[in-house]
PDB file of N, CA and C in Angstrom:
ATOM      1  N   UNK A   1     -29.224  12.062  18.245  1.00  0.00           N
ATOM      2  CA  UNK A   1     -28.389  12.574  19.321  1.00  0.00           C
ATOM      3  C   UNK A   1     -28.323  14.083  19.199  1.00  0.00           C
ATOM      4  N   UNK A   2     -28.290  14.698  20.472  1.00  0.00           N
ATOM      5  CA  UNK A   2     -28.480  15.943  20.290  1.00  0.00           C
ATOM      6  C   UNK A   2     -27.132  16.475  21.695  1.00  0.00           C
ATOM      7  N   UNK A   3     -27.288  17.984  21.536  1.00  0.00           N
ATOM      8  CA  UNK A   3     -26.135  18.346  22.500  1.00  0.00           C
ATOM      9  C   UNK A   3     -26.216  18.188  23.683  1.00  0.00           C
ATOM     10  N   UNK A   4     -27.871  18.357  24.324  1.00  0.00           N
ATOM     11  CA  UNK A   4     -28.193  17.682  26.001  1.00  0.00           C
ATOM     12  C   UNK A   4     -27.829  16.901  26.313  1.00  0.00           C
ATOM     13  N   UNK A   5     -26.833  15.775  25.819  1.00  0.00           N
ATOM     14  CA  UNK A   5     -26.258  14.958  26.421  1.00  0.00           C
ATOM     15  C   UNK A   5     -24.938  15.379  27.148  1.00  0.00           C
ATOM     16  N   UNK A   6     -24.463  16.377  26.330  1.00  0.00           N
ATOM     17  CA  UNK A   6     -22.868  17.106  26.900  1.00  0.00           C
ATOM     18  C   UNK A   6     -23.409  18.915  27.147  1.00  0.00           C
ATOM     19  N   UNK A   7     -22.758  18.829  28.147  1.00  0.00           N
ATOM     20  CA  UNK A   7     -22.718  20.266  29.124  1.00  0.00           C
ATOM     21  C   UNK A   7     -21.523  21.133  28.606  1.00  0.00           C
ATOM     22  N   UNK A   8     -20.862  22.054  28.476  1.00  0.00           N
ATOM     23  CA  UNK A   8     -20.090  22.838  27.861  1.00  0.00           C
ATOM     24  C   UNK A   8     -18.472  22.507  27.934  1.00  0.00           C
ATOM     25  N   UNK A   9     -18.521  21.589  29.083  1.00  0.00           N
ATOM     26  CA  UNK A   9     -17.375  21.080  29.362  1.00  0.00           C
ATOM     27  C   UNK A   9     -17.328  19.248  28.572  1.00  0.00           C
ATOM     28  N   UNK A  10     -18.399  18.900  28.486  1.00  0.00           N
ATOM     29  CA  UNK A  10     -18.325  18.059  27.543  1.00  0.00           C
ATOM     30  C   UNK A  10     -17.926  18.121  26.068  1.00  0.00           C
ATOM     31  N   UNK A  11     -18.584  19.609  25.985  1.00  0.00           N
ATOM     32  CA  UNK A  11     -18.215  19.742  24.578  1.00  0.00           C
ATOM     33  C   UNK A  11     -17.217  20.007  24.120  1.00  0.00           C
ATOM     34  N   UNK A  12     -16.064  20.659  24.627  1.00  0.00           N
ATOM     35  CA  UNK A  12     -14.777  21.048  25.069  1.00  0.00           C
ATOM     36  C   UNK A  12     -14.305  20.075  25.014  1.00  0.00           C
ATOM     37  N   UNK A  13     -14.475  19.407  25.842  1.00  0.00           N
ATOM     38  CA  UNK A  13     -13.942  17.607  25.704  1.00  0.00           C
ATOM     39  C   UNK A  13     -13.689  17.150  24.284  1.00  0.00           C
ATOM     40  N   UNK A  14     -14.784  16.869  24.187  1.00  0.00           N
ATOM     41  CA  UNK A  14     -15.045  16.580  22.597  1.00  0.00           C
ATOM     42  C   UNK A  14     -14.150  16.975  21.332  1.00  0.00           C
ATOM     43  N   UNK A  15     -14.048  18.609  21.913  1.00  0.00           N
ATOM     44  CA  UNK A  15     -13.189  18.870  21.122  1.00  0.00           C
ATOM     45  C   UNK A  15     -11.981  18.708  21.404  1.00  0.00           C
ATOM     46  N   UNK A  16     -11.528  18.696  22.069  1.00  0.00           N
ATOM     47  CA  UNK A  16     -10.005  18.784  22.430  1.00  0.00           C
ATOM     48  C   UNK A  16      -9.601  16.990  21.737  1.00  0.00           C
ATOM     49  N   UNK A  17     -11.100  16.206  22.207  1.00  0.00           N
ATOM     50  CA  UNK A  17     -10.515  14.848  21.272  1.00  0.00           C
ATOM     51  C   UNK A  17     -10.655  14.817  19.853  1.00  0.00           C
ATOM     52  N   UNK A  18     -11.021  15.868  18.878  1.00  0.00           N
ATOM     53  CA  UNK A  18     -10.872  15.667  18.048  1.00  0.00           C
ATOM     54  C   UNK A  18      -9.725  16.379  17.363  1.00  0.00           C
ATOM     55  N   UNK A  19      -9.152  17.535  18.201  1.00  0.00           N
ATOM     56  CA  UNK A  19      -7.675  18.037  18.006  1.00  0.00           C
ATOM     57  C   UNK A  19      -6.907  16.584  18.501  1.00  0.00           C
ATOM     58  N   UNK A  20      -6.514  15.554  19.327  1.00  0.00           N
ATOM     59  CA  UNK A  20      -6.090  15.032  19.678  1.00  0.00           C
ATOM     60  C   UNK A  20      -5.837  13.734  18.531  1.00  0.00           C
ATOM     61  N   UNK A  21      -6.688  13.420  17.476  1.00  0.00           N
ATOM     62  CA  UNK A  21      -6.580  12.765  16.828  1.00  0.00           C
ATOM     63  C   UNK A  21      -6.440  13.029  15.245  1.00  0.00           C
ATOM     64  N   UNK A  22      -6.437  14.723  15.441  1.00  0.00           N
ATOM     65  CA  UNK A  22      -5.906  15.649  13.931  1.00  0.00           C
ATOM     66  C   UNK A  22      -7.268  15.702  13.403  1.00  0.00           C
ATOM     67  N   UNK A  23      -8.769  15.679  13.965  1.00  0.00           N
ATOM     68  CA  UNK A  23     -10.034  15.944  13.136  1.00  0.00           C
ATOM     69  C   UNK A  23     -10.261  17.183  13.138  1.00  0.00           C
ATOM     70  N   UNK A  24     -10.718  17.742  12.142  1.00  0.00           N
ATOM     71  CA  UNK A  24     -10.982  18.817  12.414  1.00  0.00           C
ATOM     72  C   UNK A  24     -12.339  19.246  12.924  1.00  0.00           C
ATOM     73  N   UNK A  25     -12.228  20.330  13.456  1.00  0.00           N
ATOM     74  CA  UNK A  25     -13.923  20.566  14.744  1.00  0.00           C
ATOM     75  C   UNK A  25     -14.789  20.555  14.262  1.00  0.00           C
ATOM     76  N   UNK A  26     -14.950  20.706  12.898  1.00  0.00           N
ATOM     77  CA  UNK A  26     -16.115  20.332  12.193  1.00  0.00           C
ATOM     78  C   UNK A  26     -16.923  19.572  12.521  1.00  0.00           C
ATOM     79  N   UNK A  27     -16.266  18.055  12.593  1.00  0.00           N
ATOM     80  CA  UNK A  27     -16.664  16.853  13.310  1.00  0.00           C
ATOM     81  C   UNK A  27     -17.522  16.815  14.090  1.00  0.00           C
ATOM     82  N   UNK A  28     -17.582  17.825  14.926  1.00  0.00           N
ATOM     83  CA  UNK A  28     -18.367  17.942  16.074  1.00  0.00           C
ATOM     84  C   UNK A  28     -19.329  17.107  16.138  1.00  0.00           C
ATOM     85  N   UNK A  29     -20.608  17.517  14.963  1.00  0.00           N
ATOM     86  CA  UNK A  29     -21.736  17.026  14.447  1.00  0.00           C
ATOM     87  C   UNK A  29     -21.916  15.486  14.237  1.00  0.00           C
ATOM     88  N   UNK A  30     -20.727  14.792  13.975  1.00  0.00           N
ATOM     89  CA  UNK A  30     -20.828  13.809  13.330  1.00  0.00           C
ATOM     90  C   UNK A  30     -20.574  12.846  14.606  1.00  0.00           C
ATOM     91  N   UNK A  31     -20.016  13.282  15.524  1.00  0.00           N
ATOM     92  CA  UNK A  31     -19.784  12.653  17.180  1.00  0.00           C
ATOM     93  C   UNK A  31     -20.726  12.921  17.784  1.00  0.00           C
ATOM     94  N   UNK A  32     -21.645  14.037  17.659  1.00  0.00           N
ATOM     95  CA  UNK A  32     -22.805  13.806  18.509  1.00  0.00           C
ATOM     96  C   UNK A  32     -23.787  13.305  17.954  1.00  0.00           C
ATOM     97  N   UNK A  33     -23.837  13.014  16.790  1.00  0.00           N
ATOM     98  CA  UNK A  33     -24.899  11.853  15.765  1.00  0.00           C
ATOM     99  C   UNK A  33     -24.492  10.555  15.987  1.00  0.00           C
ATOM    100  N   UNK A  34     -23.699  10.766  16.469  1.00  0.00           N
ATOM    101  CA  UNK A  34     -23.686   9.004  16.262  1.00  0.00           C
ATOM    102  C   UNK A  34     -22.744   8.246  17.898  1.00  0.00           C
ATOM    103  N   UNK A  35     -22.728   9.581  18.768  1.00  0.00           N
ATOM    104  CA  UNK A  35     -22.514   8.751  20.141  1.00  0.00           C
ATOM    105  C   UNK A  35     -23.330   7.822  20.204  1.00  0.00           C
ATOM    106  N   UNK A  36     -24.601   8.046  20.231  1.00  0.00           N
ATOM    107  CA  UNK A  36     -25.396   6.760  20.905  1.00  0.00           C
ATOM    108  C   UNK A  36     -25.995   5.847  19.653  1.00  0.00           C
ATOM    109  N   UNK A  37     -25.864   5.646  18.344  1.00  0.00           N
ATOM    110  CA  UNK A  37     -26.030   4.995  17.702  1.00  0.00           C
ATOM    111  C   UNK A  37     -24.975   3.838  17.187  1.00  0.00           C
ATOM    112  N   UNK A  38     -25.827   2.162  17.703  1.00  0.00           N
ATOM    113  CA  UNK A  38     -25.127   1.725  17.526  1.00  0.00           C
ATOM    114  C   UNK A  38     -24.012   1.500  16.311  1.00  0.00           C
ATOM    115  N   UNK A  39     -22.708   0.810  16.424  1.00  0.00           N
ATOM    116  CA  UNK A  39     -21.678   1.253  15.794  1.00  0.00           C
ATOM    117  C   UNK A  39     -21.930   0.245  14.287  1.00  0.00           C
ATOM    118  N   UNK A  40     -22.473  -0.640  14.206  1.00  0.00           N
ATOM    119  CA  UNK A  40     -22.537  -0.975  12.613  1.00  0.00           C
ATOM    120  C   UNK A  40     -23.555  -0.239  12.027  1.00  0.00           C
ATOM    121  N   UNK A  41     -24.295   0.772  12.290  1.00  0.00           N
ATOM    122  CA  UNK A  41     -24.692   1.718  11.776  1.00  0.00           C
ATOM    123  C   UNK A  41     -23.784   2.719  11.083  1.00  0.00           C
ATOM    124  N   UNK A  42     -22.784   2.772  11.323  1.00  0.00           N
ATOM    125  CA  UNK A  42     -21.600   4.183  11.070  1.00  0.00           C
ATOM    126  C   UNK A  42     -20.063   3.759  10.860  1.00  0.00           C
ATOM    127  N   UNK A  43     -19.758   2.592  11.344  1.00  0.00           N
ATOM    128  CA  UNK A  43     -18.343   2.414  11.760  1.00  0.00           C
ATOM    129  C   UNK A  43     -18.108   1.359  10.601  1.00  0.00           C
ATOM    130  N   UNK A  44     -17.613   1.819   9.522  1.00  0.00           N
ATOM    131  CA  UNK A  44     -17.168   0.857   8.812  1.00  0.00           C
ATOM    132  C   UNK A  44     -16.317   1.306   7.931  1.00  0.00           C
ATOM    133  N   UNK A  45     -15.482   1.127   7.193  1.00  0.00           N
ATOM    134  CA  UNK A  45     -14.537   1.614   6.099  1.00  0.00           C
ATOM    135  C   UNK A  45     -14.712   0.480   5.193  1.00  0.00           C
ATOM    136  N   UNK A  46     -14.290   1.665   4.199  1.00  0.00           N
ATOM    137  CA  UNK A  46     -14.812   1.706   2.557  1.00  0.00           C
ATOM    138  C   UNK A  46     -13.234   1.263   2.163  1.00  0.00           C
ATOM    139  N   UNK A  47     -11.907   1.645   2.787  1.00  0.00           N
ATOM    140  CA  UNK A  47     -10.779   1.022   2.052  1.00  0.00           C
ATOM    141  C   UNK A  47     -10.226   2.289   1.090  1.00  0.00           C
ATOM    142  N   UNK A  48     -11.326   4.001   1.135  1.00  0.00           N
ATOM    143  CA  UNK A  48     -10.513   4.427   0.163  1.00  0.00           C
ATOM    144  C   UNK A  48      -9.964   5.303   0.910  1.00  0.00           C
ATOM    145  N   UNK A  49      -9.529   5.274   2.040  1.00  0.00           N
ATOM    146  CA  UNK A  49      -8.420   6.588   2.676  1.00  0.00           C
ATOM    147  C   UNK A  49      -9.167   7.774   2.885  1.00  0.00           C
ATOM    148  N   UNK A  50     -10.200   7.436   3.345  1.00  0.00           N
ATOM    149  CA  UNK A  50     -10.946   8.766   3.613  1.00  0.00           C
ATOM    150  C   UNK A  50     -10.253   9.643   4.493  1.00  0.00           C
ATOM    151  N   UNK A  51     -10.423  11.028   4.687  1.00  0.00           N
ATOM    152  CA  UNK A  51      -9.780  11.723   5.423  1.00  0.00           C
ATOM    153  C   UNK A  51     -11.103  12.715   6.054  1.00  0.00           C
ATOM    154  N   UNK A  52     -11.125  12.680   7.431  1.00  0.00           N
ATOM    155  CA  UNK A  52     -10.778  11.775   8.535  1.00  0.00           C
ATOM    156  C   UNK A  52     -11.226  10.084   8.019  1.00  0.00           C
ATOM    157  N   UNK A  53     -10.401   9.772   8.288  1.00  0.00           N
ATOM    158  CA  UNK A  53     -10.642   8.402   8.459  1.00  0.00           C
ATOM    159  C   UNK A  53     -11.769   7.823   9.936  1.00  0.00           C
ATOM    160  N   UNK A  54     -12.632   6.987   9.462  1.00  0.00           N
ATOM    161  CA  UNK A  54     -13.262   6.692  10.338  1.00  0.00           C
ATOM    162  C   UNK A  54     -13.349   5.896  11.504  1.00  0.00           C
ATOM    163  N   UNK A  55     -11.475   5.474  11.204  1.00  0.00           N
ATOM    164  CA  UNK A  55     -11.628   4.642  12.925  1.00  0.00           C
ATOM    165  C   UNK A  55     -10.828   5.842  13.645  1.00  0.00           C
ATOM    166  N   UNK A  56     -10.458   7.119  13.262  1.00  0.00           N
ATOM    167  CA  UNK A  56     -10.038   8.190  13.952  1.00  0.00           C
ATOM    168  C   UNK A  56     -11.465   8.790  14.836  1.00  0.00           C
ATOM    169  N   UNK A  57     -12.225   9.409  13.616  1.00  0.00           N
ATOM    170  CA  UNK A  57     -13.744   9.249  14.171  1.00  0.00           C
ATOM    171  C   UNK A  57     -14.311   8.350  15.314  1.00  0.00           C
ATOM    172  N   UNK A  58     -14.005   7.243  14.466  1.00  0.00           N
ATOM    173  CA  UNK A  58     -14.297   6.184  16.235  1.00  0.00           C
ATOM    174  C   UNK A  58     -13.664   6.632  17.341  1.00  0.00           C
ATOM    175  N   UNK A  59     -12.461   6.424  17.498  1.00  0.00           N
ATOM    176  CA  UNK A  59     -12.029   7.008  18.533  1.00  0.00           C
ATOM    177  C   UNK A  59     -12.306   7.715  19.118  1.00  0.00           C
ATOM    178  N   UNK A  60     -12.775   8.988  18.339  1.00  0.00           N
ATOM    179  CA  UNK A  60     -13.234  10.055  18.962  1.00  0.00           C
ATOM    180  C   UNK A  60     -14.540   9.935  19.754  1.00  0.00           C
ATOM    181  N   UNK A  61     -15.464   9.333  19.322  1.00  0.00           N
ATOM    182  CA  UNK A  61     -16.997   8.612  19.479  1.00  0.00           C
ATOM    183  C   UNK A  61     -16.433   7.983  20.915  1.00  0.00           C
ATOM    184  N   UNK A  62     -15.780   6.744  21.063  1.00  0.00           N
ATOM    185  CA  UNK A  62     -15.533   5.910  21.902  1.00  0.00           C
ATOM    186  C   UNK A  62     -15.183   7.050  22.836  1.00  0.00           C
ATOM    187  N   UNK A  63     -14.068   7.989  23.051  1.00  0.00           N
ATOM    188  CA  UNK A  63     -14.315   8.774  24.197  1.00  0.00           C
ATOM    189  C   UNK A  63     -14.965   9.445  24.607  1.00  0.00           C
ATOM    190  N   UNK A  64     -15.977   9.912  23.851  1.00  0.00           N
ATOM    191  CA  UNK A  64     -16.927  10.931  23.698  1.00  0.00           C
ATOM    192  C   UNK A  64     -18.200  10.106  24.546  1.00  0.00           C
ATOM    193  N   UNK A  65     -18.528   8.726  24.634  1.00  0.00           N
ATOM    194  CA  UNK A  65     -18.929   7.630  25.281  1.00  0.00           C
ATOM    195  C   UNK A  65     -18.930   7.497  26.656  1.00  0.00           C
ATOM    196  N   UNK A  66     -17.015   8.260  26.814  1.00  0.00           N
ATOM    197  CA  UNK A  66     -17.024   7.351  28.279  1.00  0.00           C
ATOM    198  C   UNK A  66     -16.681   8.568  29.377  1.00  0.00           C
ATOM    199  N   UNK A  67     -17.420   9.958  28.558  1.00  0.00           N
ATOM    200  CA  UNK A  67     -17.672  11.198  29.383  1.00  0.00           C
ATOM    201  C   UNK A  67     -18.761  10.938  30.170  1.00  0.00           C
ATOM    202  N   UNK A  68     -18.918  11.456  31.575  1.00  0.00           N
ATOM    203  CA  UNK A  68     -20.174  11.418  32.343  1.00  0.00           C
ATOM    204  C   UNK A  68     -21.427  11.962  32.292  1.00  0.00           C
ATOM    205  N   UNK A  69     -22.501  12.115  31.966  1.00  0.00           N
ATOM    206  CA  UNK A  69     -23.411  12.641  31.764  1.00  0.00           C
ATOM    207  C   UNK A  69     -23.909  13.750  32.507  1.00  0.00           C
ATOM    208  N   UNK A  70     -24.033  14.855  32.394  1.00  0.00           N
ATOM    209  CA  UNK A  70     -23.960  16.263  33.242  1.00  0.00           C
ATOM    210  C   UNK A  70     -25.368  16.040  34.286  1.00  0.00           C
ATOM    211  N   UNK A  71     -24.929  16.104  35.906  1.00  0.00           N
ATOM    212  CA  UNK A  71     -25.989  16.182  36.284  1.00  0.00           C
ATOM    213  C   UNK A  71     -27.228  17.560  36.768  1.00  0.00           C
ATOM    214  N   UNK A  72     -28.009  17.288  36.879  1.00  0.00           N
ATOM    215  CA  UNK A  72     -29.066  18.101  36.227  1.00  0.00           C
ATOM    216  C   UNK A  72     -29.094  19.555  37.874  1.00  0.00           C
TER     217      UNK A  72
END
């Protein structure tokens, strides 16, 4: 996954959902790796309290999903 999927206002998006769920923007990377990869590839917890935690991450993914694709 790469950034051509989100337009500048996508990415904005993006971020504002990962302020929205306390991630920090770092994240960025890790939401656009793995929008389109399916989710038992990535989505699983380990049980040790990771921080971000990864169904926060999900979340973030899942909206990051149900942005529209910029038309051309």
């Amino acid at each position: 996954m790469t950034a051509e999927r989100f337009d500048p206002d996508g990415l904005a998006h993006i971020a504002a959902f990962l302020r929205d769920e306390n991630v920090d923007a770092s994240y960025l990377q890790f939401v656009l790796q793995n929008v389109d990869q399916p989710d038992a590839a990535w989505r699983w917890c380990c049980g040790s309290h990771c921080d971000p935690c990864v169904q926060r991450l999900g979340r973030v993914v899942d909206r990051a999903r149900q942005l529209p694709r910029p038309t051309a």
